[in-house]
PDB file of N, CA and C in Angstrom:
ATOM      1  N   UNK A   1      15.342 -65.387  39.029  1.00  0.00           N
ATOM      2  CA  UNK A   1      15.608 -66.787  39.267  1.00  0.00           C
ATOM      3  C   UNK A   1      14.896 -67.650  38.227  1.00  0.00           C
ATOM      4  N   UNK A   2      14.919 -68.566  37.848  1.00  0.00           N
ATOM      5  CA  UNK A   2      14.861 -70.156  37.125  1.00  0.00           C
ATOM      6  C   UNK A   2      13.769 -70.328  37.672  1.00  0.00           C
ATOM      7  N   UNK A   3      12.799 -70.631  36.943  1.00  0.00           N
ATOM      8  CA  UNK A   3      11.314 -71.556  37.424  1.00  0.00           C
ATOM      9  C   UNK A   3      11.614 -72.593  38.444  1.00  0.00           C
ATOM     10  N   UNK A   4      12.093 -73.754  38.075  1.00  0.00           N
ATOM     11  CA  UNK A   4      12.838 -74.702  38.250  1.00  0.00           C
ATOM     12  C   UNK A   4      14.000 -74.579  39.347  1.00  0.00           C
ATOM     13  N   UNK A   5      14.577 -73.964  39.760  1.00  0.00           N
ATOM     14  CA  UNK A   5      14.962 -73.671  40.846  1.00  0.00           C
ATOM     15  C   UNK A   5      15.195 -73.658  41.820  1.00  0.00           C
ATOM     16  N   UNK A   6      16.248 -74.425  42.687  1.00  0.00           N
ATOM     17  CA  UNK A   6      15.699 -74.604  44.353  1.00  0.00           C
ATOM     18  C   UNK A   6      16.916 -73.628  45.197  1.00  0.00           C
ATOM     19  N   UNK A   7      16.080 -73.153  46.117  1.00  0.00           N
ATOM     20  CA  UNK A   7      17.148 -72.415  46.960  1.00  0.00           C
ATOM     21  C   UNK A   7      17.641 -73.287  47.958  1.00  0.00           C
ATOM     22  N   UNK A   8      19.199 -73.686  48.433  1.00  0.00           N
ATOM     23  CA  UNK A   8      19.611 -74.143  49.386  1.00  0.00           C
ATOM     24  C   UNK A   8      20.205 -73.001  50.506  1.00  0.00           C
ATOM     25  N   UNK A   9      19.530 -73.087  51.723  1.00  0.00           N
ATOM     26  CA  UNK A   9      20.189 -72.227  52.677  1.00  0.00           C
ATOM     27  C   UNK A   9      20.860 -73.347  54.257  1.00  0.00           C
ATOM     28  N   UNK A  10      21.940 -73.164  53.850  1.00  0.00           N
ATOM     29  CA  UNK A  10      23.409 -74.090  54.809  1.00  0.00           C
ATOM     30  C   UNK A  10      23.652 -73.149  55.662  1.00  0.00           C
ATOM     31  N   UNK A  11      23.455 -73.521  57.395  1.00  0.00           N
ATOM     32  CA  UNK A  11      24.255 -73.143  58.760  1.00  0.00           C
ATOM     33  C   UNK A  11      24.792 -73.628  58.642  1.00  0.00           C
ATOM     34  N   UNK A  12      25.967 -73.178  58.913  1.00  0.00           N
ATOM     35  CA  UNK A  12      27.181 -73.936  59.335  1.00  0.00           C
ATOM     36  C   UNK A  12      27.506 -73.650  60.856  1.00  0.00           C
ATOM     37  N   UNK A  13      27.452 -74.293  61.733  1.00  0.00           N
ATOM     38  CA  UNK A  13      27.803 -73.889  62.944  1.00  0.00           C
ATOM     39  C   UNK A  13      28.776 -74.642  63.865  1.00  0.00           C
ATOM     40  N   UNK A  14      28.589 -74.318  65.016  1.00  0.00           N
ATOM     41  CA  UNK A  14      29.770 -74.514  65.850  1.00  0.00           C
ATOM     42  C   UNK A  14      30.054 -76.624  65.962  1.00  0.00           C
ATOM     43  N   UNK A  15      28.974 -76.832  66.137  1.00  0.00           N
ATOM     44  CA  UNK A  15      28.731 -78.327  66.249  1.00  0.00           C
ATOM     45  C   UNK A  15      27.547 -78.757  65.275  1.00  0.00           C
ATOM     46  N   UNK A  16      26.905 -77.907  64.844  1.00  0.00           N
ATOM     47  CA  UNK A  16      25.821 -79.167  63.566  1.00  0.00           C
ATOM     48  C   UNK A  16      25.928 -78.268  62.406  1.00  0.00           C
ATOM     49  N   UNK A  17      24.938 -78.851  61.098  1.00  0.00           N
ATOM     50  CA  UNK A  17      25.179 -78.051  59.893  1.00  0.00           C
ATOM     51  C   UNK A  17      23.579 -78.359  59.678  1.00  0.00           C
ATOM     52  N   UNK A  18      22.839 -77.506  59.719  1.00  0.00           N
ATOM     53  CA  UNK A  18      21.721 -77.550  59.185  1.00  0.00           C
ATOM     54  C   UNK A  18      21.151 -77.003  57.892  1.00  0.00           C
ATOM     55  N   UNK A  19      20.337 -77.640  57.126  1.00  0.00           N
ATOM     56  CA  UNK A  19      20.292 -77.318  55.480  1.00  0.00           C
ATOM     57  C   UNK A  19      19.135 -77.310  55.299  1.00  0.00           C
ATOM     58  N   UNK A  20      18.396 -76.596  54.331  1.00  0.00           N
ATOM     59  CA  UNK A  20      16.972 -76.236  54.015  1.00  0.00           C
ATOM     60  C   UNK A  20      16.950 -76.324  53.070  1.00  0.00           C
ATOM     61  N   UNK A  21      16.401 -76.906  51.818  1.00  0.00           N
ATOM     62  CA  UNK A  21      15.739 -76.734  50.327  1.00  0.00           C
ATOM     63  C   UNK A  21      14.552 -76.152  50.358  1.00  0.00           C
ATOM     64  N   UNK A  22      14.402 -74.988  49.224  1.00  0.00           N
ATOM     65  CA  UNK A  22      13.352 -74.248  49.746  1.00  0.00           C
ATOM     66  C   UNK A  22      12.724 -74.288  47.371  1.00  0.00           C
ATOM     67  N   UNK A  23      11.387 -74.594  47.212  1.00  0.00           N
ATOM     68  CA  UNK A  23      11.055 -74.755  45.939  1.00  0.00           C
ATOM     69  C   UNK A  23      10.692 -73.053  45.864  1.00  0.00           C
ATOM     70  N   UNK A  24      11.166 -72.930  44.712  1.00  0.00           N
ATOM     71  CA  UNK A  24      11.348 -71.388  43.922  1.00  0.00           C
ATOM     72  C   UNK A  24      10.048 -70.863  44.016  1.00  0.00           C
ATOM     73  N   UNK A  25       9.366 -71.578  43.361  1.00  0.00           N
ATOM     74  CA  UNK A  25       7.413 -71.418  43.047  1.00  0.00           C
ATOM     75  C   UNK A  25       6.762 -70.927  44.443  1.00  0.00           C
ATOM     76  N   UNK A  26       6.953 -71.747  45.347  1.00  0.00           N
ATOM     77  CA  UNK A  26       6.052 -71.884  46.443  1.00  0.00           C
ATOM     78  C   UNK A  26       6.821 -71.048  47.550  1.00  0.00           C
ATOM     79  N   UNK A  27       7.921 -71.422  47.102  1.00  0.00           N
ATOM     80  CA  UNK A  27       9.071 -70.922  49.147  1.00  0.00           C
ATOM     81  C   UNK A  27       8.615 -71.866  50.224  1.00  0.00           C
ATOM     82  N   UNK A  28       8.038 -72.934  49.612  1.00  0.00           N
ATOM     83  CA  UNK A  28       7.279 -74.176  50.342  1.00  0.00           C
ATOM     84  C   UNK A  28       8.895 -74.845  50.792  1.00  0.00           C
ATOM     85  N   UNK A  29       8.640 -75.383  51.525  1.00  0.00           N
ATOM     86  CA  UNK A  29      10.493 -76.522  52.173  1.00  0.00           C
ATOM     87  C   UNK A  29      10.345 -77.544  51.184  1.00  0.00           C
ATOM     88  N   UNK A  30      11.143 -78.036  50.575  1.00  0.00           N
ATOM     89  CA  UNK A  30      11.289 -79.355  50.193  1.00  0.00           C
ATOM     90  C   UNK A  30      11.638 -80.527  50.608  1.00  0.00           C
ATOM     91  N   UNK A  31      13.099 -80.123  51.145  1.00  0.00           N
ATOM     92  CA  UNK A  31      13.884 -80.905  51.865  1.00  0.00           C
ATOM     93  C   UNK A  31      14.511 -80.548  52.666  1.00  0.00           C
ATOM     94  N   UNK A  32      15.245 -80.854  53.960  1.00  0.00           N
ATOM     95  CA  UNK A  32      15.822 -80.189  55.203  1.00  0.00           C
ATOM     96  C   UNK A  32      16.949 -81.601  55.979  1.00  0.00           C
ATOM     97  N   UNK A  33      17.522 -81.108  56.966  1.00  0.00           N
ATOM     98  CA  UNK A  33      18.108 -81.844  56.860  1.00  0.00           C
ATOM     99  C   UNK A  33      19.228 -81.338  58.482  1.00  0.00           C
ATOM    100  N   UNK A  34      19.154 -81.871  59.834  1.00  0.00           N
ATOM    101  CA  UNK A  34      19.631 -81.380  60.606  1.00  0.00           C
ATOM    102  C   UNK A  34      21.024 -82.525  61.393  1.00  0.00           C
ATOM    103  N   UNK A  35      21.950 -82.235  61.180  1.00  0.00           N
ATOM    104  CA  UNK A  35      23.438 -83.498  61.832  1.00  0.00           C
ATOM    105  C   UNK A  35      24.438 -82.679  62.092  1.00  0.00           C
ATOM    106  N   UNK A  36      24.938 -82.821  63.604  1.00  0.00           N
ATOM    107  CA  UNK A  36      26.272 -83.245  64.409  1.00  0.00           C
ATOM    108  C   UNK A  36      27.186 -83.284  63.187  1.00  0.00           C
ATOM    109  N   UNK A  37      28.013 -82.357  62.829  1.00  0.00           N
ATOM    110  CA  UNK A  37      29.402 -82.465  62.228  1.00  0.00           C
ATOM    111  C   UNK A  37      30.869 -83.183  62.933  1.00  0.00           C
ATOM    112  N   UNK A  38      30.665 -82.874  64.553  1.00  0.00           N
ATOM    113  CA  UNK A  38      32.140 -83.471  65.097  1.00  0.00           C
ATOM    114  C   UNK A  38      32.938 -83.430  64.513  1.00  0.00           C
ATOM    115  N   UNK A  39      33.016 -82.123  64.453  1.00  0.00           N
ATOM    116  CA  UNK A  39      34.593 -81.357  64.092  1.00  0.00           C
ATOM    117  C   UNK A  39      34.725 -81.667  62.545  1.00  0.00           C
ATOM    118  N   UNK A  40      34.022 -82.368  61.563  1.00  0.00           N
ATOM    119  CA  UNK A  40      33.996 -82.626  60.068  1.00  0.00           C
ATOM    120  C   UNK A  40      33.050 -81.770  59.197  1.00  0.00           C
ATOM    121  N   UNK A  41      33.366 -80.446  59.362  1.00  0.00           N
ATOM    122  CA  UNK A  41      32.648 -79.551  58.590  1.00  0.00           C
ATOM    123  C   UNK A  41      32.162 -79.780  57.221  1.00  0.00           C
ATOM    124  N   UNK A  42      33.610 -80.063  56.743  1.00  0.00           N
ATOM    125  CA  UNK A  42      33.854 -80.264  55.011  1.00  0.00           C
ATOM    126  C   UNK A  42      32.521 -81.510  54.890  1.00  0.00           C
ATOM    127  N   UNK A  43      32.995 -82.749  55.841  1.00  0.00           N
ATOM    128  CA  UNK A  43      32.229 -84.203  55.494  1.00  0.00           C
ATOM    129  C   UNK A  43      31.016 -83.889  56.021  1.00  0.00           C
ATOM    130  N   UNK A  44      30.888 -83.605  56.892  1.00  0.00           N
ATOM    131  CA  UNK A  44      28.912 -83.255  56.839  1.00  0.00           C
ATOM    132  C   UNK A  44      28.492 -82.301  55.697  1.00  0.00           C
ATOM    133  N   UNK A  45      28.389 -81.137  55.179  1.00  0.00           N
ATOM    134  CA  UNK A  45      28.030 -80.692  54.217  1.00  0.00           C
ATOM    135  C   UNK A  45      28.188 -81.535  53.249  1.00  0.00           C
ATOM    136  N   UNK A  46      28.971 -82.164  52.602  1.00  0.00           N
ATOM    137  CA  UNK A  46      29.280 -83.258  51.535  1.00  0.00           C
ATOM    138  C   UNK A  46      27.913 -84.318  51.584  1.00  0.00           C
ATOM    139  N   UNK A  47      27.825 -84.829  53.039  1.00  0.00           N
ATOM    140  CA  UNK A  47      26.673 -85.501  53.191  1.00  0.00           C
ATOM    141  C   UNK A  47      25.728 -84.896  53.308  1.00  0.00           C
ATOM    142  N   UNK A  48      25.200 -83.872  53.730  1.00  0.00           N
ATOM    143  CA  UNK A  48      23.878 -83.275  53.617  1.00  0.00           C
ATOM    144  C   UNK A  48      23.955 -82.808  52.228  1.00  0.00           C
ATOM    145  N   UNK A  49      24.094 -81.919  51.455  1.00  0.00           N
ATOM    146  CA  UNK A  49      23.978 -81.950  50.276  1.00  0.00           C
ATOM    147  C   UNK A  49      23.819 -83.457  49.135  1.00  0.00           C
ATOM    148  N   UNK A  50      24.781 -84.094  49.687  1.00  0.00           N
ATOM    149  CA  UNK A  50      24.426 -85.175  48.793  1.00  0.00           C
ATOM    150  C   UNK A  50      22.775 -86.044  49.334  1.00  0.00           C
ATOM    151  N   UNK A  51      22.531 -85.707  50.366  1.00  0.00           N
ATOM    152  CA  UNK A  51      21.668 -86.209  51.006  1.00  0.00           C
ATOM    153  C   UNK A  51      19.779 -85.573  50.442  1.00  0.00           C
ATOM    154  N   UNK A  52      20.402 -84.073  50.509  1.00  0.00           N
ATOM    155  CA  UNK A  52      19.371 -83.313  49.894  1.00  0.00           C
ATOM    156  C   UNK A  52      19.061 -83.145  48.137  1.00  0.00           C
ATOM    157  N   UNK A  53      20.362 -83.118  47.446  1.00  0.00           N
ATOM    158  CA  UNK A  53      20.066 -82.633  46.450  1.00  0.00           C
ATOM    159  C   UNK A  53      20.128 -83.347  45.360  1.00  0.00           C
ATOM    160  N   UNK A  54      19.760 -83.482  44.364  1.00  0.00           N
ATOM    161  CA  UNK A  54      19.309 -84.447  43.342  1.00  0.00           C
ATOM    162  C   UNK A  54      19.824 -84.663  41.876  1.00  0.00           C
ATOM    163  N   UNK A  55      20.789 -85.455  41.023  1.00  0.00           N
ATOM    164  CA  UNK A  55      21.410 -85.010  39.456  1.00  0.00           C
ATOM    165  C   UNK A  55      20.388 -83.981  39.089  1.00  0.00           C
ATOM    166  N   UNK A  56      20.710 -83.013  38.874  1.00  0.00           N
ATOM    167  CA  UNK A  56      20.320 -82.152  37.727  1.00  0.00           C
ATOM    168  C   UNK A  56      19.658 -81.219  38.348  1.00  0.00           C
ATOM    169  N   UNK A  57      19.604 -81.211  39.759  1.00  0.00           N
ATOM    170  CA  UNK A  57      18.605 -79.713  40.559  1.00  0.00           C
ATOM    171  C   UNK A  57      19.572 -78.235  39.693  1.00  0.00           C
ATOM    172  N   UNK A  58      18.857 -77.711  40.165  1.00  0.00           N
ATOM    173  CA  UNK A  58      19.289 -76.625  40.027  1.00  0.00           C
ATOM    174  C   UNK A  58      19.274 -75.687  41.321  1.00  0.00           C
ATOM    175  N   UNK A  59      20.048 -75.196  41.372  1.00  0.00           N
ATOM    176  CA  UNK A  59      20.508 -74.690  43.322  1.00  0.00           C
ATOM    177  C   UNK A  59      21.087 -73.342  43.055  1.00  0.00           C
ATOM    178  N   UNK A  60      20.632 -72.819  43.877  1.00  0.00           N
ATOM    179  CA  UNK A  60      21.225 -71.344  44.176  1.00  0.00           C
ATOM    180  C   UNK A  60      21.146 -71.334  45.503  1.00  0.00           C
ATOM    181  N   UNK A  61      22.716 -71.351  46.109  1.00  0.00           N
ATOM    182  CA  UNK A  61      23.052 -71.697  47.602  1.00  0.00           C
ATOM    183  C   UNK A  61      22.595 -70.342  48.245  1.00  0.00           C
ATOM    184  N   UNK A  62      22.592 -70.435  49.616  1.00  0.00           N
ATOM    185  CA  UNK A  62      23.339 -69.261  50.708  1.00  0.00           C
ATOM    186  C   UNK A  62      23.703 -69.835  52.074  1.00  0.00           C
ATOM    187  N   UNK A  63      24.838 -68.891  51.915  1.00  0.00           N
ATOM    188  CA  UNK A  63      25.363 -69.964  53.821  1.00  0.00           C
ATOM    189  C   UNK A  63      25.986 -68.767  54.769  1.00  0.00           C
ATOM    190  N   UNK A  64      25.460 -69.545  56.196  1.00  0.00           N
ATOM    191  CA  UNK A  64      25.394 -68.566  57.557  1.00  0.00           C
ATOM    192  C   UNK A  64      26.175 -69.477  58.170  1.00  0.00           C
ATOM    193  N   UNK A  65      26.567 -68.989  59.051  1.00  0.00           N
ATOM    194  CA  UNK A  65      26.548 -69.580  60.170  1.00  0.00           C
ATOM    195  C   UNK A  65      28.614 -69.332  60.633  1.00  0.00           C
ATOM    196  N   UNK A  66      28.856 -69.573  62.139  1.00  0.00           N
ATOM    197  CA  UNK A  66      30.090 -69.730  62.091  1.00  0.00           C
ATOM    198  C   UNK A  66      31.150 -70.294  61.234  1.00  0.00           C
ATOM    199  N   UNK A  67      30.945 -71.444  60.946  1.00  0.00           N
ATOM    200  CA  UNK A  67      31.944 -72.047  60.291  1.00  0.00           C
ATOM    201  C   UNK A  67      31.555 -72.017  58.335  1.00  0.00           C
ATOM    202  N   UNK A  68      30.594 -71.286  58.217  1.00  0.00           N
ATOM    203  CA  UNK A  68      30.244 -70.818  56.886  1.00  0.00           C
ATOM    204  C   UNK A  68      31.081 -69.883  55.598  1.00  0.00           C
ATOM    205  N   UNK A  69      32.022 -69.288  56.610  1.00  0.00           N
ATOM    206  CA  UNK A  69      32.818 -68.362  55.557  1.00  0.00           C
ATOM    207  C   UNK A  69      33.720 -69.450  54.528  1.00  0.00           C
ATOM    208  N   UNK A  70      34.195 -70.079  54.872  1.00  0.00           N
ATOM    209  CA  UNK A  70      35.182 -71.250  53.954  1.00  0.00           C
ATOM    210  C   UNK A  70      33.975 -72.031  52.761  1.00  0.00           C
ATOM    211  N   UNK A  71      33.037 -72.758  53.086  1.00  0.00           N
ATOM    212  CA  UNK A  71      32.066 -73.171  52.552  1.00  0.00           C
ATOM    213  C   UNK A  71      31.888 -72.224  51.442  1.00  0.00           C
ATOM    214  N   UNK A  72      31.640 -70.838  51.851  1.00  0.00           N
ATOM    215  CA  UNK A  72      30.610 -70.083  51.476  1.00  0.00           C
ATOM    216  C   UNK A  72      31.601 -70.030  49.975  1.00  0.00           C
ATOM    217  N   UNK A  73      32.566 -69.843  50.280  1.00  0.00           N
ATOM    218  CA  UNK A  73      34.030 -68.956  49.400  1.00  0.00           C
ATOM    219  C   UNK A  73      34.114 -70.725  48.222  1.00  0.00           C
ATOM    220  N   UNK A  74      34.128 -71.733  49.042  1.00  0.00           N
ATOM    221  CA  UNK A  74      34.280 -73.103  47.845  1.00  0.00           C
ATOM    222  C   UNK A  74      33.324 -73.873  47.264  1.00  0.00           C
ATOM    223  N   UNK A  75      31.901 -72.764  47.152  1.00  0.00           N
ATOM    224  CA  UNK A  75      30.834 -72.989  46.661  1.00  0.00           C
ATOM    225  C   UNK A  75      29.947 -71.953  45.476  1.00  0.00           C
ATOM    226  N   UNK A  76      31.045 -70.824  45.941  1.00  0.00           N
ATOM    227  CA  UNK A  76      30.705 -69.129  45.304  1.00  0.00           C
ATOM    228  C   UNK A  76      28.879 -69.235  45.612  1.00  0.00           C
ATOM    229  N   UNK A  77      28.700 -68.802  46.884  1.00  0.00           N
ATOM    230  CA  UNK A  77      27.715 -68.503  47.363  1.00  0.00           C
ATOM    231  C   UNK A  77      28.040 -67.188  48.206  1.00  0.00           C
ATOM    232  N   UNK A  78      27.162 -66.441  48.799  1.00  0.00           N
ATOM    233  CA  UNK A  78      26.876 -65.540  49.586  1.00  0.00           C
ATOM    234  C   UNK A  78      26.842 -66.382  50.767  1.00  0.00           C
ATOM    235  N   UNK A  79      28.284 -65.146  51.802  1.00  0.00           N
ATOM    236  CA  UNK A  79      27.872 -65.654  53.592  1.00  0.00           C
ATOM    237  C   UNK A  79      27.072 -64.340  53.711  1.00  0.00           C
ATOM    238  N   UNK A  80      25.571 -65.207  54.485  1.00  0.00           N
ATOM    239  CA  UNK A  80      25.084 -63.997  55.228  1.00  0.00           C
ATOM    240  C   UNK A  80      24.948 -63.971  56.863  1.00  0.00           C
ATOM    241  N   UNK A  81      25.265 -63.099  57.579  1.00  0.00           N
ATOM    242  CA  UNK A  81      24.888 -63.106  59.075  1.00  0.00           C
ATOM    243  C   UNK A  81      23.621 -63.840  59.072  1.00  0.00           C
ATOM    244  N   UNK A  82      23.716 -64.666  60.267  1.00  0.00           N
ATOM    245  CA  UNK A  82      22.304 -65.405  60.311  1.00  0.00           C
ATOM    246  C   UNK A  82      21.045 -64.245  60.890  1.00  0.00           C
ATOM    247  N   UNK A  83      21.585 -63.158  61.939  1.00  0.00           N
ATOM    248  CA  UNK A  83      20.312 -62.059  62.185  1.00  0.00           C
ATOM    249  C   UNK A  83      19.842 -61.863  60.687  1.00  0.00           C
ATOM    250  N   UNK A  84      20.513 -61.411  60.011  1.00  0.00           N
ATOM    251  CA  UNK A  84      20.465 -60.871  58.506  1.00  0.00           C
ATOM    252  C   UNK A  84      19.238 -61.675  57.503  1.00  0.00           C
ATOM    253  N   UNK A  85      19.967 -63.134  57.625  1.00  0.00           N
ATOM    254  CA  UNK A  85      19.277 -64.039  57.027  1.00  0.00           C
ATOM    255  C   UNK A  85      17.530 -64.484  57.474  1.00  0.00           C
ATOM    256  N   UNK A  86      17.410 -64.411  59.575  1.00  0.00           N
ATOM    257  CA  UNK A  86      16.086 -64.411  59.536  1.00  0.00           C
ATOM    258  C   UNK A  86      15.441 -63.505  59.482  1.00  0.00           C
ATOM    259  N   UNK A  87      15.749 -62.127  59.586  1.00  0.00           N
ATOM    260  CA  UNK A  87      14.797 -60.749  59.236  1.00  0.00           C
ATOM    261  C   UNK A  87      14.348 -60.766  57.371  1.00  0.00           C
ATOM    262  N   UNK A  88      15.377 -61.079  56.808  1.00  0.00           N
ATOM    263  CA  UNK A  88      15.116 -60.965  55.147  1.00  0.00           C
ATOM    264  C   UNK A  88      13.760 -62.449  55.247  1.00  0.00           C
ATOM    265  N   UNK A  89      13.760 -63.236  56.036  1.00  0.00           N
ATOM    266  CA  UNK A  89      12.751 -64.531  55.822  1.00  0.00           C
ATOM    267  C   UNK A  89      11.522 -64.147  56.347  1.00  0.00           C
ATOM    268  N   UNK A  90      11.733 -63.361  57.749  1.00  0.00           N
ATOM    269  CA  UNK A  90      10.353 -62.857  57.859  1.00  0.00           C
ATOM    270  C   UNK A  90      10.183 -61.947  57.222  1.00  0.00           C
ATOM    271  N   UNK A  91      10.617 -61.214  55.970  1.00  0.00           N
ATOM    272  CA  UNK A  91       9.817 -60.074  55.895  1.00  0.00           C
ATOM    273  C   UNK A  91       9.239 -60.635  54.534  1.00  0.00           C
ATOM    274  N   UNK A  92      10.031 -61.972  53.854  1.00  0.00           N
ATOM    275  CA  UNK A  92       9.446 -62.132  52.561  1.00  0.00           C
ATOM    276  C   UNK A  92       8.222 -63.625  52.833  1.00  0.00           C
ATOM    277  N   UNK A  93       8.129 -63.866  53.760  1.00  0.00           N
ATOM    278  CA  UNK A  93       7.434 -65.314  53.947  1.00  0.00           C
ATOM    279  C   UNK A  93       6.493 -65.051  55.004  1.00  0.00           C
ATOM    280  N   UNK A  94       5.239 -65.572  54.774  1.00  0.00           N
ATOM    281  CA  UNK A  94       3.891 -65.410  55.259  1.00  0.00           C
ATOM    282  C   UNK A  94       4.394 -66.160  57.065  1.00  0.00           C
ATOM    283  N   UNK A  95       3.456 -65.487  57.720  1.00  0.00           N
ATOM    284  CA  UNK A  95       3.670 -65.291  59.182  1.00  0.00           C
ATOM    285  C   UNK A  95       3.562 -67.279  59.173  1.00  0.00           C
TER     286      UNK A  95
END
């Protein structure tokens, strides 16, 4: 990965879309970000991302969650099962 670098990890779920910025260096949170989609999958992600992320970040996505496979495919990111996604977090991030 890029020094510089931020990881974005997107739920997509049944009723909200929750988003995490996570800094490369640290795995410290940066930014986060939790909203009610009502049935506007596409338009909440649009707004949380635009909400979170900044001209010129640099992002390397991943997305879970139910309604994540479409996202995942018009972003060329990795869908991962969310079990998947919190076992790989606890095993790389301090208790």
């Amino acid at each position: 990965m890029i020094a510089d670098e931020l990881l974005l990890g997107l739920d997509v779920g049944s009723t909200t879309v929750k988003a995490v910025v996570l800094d490369v260096g640290t795995l410290g949170l940066a930014r986060s970000r939790y909203v009610r989609h009502h049935g506007d999958l596409v338009g909440a992600v649009r707004r949380v991302m635009g909400e979170l992320l900044r001209p010129g970040d640099r992002v390397r996505a991943f997305v879970t969650g139910s309604g994540g496979g479409l996202l995942a495919e018009r972003i060329d990111a990795p869908l991962t099962h969310a079990v998947s996604a919190v076992t790989a977090a606890g095993e790389r991030l301090p208790p």
